[in-house]
PDB file of N, CA and C in Angstrom:
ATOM      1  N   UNK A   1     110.787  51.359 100.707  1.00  0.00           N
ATOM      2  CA  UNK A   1     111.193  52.741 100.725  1.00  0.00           C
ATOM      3  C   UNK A   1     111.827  53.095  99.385  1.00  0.00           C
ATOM      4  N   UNK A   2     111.684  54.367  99.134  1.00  0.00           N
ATOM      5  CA  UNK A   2     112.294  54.731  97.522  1.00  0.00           C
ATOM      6  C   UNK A   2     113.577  55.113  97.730  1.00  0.00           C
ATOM      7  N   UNK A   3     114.460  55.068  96.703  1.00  0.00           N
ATOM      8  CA  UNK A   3     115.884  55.263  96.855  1.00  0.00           C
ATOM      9  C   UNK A   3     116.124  56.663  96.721  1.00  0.00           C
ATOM     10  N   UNK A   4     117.336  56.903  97.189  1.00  0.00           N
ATOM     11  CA  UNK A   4     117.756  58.410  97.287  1.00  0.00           C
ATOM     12  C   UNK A   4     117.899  58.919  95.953  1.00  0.00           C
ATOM     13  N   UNK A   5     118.713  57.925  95.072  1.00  0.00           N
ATOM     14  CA  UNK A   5     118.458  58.555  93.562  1.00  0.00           C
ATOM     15  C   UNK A   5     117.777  58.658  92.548  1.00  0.00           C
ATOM     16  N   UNK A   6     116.371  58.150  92.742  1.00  0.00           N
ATOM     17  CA  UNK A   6     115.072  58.396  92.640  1.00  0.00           C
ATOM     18  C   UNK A   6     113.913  59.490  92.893  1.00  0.00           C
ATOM     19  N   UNK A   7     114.605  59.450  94.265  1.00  0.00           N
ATOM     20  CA  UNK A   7     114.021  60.913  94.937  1.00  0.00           C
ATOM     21  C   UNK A   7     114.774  62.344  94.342  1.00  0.00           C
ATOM     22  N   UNK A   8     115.776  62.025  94.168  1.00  0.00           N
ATOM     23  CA  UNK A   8     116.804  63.436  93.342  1.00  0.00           C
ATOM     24  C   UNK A   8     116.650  63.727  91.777  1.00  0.00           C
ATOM     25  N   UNK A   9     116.463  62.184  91.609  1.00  0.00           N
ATOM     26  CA  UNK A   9     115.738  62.303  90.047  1.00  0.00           C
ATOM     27  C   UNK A   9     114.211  63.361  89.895  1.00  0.00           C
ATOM     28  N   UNK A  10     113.717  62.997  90.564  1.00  0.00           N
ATOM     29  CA  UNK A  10     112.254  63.088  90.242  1.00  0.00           C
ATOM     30  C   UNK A  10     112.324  64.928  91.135  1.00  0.00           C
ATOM     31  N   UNK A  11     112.884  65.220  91.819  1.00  0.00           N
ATOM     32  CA  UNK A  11     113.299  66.615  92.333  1.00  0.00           C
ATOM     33  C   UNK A  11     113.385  67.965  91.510  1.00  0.00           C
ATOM     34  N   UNK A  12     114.637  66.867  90.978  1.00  0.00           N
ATOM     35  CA  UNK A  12     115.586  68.102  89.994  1.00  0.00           C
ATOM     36  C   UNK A  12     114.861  67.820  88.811  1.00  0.00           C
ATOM     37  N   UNK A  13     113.963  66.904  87.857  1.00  0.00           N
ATOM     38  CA  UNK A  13     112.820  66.796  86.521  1.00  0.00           C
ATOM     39  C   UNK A  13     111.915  68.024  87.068  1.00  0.00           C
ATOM     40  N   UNK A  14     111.277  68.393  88.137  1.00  0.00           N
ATOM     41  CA  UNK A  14     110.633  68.730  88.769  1.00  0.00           C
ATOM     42  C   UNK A  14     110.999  70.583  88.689  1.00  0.00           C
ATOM     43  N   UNK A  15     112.315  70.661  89.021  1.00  0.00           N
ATOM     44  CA  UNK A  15     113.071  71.967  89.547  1.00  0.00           C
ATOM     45  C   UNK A  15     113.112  72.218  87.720  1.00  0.00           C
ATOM     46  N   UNK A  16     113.397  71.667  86.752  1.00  0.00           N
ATOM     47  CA  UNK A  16     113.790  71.671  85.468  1.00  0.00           C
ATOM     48  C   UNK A  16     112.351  72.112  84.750  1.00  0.00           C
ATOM     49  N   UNK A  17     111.449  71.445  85.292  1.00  0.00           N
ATOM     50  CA  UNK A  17     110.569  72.101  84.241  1.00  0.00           C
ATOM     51  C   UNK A  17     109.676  73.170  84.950  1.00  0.00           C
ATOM     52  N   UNK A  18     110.060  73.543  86.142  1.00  0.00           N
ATOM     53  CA  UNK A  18     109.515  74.988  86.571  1.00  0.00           C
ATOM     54  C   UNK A  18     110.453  75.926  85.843  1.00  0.00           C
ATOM     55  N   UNK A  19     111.691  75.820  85.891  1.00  0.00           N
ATOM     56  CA  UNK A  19     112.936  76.700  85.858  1.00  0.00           C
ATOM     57  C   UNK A  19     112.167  76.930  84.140  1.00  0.00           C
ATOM     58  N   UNK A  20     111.329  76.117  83.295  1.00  0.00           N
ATOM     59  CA  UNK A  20     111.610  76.091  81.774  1.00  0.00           C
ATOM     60  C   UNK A  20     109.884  76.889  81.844  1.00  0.00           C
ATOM     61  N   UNK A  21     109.098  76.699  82.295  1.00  0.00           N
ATOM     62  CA  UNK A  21     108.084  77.296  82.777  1.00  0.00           C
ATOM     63  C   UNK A  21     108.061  78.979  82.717  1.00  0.00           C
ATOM     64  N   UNK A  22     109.374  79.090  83.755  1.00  0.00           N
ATOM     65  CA  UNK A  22     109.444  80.734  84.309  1.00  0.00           C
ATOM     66  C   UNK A  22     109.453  81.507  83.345  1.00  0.00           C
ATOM     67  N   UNK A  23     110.671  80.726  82.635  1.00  0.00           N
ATOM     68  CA  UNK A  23     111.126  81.272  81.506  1.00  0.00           C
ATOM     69  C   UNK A  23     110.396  82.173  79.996  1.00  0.00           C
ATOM     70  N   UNK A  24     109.380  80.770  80.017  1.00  0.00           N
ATOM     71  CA  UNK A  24     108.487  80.898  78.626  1.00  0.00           C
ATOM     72  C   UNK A  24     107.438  81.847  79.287  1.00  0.00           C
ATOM     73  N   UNK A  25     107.257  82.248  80.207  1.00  0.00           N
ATOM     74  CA  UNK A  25     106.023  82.936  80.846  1.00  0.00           C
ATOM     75  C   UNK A  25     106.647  84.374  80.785  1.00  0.00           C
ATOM     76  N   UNK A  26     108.121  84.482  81.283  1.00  0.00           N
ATOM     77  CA  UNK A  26     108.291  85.608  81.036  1.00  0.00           C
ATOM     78  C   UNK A  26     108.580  86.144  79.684  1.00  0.00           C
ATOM     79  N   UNK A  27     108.896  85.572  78.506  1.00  0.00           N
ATOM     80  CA  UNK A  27     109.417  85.898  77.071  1.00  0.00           C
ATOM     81  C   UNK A  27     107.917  86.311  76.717  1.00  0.00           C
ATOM     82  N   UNK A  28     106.628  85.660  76.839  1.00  0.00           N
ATOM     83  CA  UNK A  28     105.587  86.383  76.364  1.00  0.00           C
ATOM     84  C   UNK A  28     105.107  87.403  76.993  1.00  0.00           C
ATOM     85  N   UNK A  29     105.332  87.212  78.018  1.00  0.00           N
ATOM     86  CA  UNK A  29     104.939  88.883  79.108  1.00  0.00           C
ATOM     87  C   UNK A  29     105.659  89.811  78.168  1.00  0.00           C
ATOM     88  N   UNK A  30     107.350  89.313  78.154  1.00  0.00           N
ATOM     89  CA  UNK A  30     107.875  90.643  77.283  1.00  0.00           C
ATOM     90  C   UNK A  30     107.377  91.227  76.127  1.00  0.00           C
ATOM     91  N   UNK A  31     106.714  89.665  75.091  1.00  0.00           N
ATOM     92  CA  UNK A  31     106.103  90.352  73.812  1.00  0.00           C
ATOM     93  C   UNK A  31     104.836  90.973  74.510  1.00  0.00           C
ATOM     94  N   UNK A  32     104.113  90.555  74.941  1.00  0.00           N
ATOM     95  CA  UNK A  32     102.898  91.159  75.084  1.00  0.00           C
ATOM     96  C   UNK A  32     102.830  93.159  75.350  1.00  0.00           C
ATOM     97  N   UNK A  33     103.691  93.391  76.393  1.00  0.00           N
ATOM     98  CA  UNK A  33     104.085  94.115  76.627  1.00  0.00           C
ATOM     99  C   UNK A  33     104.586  95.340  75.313  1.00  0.00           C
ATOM    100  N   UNK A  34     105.575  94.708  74.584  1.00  0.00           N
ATOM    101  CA  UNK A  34     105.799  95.560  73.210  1.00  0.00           C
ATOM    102  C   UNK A  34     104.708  95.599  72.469  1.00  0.00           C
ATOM    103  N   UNK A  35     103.567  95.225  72.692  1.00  0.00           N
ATOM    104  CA  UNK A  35     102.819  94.852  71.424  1.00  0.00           C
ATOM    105  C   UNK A  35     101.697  95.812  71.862  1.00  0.00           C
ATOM    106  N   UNK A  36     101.740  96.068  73.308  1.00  0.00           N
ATOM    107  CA  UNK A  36     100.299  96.362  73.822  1.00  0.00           C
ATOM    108  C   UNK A  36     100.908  97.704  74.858  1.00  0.00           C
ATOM    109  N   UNK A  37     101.334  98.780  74.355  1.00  0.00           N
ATOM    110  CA  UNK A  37     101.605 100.205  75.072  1.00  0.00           C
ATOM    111  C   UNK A  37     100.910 100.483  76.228  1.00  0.00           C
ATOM    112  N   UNK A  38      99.218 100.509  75.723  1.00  0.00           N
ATOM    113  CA  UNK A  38      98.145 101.294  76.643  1.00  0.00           C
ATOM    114  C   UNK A  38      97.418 100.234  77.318  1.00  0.00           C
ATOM    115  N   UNK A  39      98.667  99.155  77.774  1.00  0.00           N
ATOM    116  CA  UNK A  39      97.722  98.345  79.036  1.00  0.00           C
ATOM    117  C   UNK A  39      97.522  99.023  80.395  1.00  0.00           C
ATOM    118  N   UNK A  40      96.746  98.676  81.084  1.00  0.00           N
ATOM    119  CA  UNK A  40      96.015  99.411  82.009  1.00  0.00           C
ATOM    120  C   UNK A  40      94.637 100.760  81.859  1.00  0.00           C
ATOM    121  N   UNK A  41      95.150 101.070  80.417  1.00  0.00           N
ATOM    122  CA  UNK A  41      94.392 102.381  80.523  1.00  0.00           C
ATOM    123  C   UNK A  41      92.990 102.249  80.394  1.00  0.00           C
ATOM    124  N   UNK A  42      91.975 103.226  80.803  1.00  0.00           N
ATOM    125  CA  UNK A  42      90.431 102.810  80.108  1.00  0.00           C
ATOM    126  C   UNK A  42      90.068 102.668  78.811  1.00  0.00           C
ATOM    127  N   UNK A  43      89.474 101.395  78.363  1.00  0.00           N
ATOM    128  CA  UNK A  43      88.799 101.596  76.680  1.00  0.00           C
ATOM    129  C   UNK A  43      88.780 102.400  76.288  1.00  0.00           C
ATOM    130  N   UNK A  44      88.364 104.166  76.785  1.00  0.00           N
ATOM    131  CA  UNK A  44      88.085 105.084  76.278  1.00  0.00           C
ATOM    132  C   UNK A  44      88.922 106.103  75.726  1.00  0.00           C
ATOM    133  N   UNK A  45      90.069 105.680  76.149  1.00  0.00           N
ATOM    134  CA  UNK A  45      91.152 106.746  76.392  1.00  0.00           C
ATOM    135  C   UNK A  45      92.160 105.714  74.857  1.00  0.00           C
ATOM    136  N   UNK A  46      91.722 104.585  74.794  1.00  0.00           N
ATOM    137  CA  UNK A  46      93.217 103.965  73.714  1.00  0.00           C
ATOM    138  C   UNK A  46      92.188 104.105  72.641  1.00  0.00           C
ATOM    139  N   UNK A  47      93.474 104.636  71.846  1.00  0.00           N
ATOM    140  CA  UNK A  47      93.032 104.714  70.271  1.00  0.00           C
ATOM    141  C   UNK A  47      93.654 103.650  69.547  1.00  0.00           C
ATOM    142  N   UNK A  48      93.149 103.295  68.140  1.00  0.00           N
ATOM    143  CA  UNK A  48      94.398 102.644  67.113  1.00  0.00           C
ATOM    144  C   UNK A  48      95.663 103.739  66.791  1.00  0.00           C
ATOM    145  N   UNK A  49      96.131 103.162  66.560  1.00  0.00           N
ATOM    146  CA  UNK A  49      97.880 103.839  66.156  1.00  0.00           C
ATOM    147  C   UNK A  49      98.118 104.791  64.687  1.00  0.00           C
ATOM    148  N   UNK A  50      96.804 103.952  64.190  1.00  0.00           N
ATOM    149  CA  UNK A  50      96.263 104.851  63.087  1.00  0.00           C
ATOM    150  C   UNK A  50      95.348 105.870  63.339  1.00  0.00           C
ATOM    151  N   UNK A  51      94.796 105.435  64.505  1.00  0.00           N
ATOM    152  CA  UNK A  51      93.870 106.969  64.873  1.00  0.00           C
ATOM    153  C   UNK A  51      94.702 107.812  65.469  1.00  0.00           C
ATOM    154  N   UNK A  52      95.664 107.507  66.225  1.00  0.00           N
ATOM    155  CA  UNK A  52      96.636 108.091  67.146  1.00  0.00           C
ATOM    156  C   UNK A  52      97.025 109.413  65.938  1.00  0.00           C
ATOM    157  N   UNK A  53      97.899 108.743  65.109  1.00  0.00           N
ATOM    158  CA  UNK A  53      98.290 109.774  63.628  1.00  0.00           C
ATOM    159  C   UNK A  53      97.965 110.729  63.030  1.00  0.00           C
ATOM    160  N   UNK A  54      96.371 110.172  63.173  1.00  0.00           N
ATOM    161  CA  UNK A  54      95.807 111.270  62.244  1.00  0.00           C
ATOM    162  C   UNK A  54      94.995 112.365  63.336  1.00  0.00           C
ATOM    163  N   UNK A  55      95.147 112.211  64.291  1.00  0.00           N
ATOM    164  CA  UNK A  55      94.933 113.235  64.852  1.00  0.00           C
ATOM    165  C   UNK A  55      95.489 114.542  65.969  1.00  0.00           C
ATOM    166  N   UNK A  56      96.836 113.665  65.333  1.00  0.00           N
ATOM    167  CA  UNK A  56      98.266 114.655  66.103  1.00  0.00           C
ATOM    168  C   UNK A  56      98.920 115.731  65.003  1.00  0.00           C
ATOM    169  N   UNK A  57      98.716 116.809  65.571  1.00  0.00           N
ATOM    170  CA  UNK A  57      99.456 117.559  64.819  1.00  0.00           C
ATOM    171  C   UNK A  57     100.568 118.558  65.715  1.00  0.00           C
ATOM    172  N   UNK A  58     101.899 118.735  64.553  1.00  0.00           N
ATOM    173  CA  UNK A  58     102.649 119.531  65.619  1.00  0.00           C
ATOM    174  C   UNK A  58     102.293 120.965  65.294  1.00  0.00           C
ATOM    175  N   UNK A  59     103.094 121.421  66.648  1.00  0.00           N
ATOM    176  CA  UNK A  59     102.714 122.824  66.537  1.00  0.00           C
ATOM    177  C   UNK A  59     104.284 123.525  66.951  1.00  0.00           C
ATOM    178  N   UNK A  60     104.738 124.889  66.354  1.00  0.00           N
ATOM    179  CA  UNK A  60     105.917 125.065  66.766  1.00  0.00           C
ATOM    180  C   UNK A  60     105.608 126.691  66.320  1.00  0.00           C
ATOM    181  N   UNK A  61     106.583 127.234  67.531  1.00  0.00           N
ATOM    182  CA  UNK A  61     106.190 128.758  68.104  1.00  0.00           C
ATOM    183  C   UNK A  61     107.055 128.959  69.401  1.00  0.00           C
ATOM    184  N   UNK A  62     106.550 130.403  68.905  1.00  0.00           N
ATOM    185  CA  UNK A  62     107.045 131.517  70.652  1.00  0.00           C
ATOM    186  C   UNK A  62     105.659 131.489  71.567  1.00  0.00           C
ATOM    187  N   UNK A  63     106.108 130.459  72.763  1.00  0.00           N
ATOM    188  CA  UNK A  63     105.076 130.940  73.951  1.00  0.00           C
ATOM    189  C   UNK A  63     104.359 132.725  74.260  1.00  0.00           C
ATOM    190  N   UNK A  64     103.490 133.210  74.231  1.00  0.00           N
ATOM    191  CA  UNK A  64     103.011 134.584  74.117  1.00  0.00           C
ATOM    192  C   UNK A  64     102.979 134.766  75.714  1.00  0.00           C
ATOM    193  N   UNK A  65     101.826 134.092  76.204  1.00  0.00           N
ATOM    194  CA  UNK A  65     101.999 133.443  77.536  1.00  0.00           C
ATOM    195  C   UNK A  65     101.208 132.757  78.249  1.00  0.00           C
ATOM    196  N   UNK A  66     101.200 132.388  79.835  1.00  0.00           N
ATOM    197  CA  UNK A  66     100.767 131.419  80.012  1.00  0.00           C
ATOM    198  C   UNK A  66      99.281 131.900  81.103  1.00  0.00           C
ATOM    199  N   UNK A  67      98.223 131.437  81.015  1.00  0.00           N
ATOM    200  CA  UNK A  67      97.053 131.184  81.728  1.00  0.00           C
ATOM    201  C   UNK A  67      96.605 129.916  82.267  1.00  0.00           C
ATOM    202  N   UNK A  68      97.136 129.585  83.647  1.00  0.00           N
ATOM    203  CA  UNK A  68      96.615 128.426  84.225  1.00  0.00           C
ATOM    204  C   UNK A  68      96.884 126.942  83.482  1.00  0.00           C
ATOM    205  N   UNK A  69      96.042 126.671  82.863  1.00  0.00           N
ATOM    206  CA  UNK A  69      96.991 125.237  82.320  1.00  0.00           C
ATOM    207  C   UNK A  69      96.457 125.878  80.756  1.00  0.00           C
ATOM    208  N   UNK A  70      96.757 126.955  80.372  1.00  0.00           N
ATOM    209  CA  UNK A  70      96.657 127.074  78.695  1.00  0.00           C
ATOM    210  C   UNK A  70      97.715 127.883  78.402  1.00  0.00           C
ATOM    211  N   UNK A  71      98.660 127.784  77.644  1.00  0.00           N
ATOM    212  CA  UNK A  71      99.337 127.637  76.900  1.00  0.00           C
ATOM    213  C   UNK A  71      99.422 128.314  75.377  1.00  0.00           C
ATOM    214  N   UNK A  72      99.507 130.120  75.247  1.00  0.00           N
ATOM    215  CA  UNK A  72      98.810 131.063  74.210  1.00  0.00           C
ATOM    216  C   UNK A  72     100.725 130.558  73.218  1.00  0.00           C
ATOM    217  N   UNK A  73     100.484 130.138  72.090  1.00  0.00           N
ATOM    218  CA  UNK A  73     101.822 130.304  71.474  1.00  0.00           C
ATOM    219  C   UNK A  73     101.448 131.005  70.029  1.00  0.00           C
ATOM    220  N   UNK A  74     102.708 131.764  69.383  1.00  0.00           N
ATOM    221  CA  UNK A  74     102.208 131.847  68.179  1.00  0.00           C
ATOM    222  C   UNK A  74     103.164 131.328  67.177  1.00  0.00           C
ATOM    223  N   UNK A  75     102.747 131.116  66.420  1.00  0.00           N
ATOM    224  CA  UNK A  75     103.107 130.099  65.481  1.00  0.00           C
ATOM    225  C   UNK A  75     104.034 130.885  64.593  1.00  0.00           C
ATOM    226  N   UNK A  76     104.657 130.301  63.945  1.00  0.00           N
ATOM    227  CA  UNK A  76     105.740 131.086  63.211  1.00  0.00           C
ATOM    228  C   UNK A  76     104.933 131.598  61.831  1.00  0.00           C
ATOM    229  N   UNK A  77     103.602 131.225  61.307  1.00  0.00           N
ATOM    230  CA  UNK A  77     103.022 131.847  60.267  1.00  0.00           C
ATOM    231  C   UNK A  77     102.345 133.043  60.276  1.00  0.00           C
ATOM    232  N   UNK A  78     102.252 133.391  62.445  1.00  0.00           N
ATOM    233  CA  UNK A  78     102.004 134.501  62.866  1.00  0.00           C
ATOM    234  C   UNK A  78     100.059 133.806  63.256  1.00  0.00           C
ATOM    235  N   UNK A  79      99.975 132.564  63.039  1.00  0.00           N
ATOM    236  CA  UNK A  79      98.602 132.133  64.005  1.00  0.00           C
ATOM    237  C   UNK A  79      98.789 132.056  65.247  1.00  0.00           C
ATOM    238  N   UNK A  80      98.196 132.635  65.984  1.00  0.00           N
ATOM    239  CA  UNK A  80      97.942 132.321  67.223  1.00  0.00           C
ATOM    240  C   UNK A  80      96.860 131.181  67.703  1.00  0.00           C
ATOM    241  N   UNK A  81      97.664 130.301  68.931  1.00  0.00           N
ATOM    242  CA  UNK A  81      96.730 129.167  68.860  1.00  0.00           C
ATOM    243  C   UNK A  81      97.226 128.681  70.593  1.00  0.00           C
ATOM    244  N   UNK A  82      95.783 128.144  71.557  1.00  0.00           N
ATOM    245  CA  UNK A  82      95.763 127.848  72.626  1.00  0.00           C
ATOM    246  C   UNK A  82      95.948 126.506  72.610  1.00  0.00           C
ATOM    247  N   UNK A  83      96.885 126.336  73.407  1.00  0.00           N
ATOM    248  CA  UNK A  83      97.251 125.143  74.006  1.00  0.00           C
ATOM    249  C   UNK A  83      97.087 124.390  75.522  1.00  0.00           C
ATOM    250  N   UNK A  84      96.559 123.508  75.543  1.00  0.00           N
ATOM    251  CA  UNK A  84      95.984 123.120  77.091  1.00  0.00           C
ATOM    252  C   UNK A  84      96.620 121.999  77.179  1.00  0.00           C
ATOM    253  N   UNK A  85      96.683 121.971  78.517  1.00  0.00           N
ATOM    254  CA  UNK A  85      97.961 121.315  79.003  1.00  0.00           C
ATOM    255  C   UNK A  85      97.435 120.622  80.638  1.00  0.00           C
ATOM    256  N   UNK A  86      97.254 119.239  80.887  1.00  0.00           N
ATOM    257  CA  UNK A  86      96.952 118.330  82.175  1.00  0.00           C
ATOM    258  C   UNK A  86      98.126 117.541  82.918  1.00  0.00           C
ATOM    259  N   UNK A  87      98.448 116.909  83.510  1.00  0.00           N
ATOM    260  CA  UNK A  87      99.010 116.155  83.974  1.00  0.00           C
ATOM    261  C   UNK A  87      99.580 114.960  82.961  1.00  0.00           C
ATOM    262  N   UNK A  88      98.371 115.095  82.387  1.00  0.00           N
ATOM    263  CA  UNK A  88      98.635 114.065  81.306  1.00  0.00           C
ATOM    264  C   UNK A  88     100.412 113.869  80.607  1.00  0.00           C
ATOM    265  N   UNK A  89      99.952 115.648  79.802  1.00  0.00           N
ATOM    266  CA  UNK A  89     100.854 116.275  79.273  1.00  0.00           C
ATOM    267  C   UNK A  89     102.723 116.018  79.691  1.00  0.00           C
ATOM    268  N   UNK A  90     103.304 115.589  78.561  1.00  0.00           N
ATOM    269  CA  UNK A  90     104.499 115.446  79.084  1.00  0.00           C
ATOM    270  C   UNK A  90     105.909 116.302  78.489  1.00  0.00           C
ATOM    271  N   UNK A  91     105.871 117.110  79.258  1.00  0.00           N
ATOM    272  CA  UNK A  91     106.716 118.486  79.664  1.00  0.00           C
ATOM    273  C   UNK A  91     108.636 117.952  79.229  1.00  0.00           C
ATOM    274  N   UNK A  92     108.829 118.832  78.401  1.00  0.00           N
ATOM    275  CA  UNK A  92     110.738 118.758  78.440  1.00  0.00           C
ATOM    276  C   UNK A  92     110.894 119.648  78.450  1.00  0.00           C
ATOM    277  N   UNK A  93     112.039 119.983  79.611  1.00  0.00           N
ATOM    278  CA  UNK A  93     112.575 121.223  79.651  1.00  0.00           C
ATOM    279  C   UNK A  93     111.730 122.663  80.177  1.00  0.00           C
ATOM    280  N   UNK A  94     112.385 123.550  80.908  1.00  0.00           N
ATOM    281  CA  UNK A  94     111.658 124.451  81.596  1.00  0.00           C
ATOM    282  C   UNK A  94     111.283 125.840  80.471  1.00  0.00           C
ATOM    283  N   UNK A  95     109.969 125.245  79.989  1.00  0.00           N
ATOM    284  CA  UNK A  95     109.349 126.227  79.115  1.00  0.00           C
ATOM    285  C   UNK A  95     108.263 127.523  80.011  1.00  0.00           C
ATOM    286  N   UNK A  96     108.490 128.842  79.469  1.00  0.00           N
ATOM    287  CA  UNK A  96     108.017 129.649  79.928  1.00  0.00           C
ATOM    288  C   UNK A  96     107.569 130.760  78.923  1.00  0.00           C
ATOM    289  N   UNK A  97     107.142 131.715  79.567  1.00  0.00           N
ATOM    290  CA  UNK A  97     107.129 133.166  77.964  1.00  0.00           C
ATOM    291  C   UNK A  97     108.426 133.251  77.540  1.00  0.00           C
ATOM    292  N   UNK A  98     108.117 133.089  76.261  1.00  0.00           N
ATOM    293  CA  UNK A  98     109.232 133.744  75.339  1.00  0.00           C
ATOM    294  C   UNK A  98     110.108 132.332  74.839  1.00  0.00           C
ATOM    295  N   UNK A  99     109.613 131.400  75.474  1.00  0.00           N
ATOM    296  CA  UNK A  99     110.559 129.984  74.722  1.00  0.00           C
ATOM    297  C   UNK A  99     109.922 129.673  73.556  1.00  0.00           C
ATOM    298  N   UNK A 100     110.484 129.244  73.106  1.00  0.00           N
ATOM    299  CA  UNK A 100     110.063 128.427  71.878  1.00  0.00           C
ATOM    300  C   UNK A 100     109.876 127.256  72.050  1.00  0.00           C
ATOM    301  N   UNK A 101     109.180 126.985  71.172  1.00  0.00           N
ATOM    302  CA  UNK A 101     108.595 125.366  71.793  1.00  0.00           C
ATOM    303  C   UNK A 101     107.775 124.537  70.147  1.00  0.00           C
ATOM    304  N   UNK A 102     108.406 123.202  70.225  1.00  0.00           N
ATOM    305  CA  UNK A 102     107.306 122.323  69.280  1.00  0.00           C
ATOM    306  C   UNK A 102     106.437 121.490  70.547  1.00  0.00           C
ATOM    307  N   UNK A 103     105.538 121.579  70.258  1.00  0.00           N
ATOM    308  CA  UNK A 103     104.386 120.707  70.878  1.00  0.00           C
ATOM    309  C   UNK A 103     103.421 119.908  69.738  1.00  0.00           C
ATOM    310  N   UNK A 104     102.579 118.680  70.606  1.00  0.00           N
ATOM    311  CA  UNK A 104     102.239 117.674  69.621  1.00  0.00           C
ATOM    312  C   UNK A 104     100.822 117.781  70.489  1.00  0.00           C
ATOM    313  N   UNK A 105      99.764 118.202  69.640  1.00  0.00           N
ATOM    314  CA  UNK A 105      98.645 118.543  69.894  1.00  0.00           C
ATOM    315  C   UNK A 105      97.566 117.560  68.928  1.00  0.00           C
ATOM    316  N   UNK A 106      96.359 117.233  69.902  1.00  0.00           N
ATOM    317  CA  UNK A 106      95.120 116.354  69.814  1.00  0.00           C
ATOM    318  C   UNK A 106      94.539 117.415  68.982  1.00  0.00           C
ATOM    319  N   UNK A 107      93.243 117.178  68.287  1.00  0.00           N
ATOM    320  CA  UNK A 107      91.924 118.228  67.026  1.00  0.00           C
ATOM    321  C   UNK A 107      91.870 118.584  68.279  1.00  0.00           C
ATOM    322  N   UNK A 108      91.548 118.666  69.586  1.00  0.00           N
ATOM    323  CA  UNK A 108      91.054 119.575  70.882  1.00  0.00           C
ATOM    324  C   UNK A 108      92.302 120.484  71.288  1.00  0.00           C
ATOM    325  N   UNK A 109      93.174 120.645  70.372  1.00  0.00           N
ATOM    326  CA  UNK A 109      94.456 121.687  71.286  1.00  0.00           C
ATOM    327  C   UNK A 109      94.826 121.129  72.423  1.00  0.00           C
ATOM    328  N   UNK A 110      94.526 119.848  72.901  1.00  0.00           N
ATOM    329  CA  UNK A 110      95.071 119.249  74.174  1.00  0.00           C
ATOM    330  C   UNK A 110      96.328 118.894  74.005  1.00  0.00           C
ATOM    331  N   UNK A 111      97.658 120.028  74.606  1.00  0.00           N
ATOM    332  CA  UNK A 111      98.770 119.458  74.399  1.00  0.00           C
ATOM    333  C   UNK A 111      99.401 117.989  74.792  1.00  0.00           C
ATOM    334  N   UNK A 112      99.789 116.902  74.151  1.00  0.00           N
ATOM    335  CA  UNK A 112     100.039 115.781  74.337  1.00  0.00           C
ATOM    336  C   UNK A 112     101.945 115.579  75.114  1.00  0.00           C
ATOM    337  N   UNK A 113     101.853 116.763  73.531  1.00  0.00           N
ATOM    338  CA  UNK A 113     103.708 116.781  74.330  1.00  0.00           C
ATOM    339  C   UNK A 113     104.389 118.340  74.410  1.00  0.00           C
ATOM    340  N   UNK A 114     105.072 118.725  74.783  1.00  0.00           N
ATOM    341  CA  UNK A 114     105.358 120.042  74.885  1.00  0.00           C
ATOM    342  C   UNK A 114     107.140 119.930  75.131  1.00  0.00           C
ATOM    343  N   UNK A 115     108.212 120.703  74.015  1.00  0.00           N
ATOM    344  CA  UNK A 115     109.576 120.497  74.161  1.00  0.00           C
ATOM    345  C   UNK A 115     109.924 122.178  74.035  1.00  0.00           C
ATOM    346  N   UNK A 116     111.121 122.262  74.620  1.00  0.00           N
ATOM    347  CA  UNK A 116     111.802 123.256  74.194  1.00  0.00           C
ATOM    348  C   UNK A 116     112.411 123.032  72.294  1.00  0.00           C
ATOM    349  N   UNK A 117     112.227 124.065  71.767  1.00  0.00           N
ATOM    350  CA  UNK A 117     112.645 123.791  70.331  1.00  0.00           C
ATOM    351  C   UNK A 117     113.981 124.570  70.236  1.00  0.00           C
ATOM    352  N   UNK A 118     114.752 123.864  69.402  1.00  0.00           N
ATOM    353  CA  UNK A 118     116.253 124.028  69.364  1.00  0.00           C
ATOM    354  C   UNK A 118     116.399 125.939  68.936  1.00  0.00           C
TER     355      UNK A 118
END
């Protein structure tokens, strides 16, 4: 028969290198995670970070007003320009006619982000 402190040895070696296991599994989950934003999403939808850039532009204005999910603002150079707006879209603050607003818009006017502007 094996001895009791044999059996506790070989237990707790056992409990020690799961416990060292957990560990290292979770520290790369964490990098992975910082490294990689648009996990889950479809291929189609993630860009590079450099494409991301160059195709955001802001936009900042008085809301004129609103049609369904578009979004008429005019711009402080006096352009007027439509803004469309999905679920996607992520909303600060309760914007309506007559707010002012910077928004961060796709080459399609697809508003990306939409804020109240100071």
């Amino acid at each position: 028969m094996v001895s009791l402190p044999t059996v506790v040895a070989v237990i707790s070696c056992g409990l020690l290198l799961c416990i060292g296991y957990a560990a290292s599994a979770a520290d790369e989950m964490k990098a992975g995670q910082s490294v990689s934003s648009n996990a889950g999403l479809p291929a189609h939808l993630v860009k590079s970070e450099e494409g991301k850039q160059k195709d955001v532009q802001a936009i900042r204005g008085e809301v004129l007003r609103i049609e369904h999910e578009n979004y008429f603002v005019k711009q402080y150079d006096g352009k007027e320009v439509r803004l469309h707006i999905d679920e996607m879209t992520q909303m600060t603050g309760n914007i309506g006619q007559g707010e002012r607003i910077e928004a961060k818009v796709n080459d399609q006017n697809h508003a990306l982000s939409i804020r109240s502007a100071p």
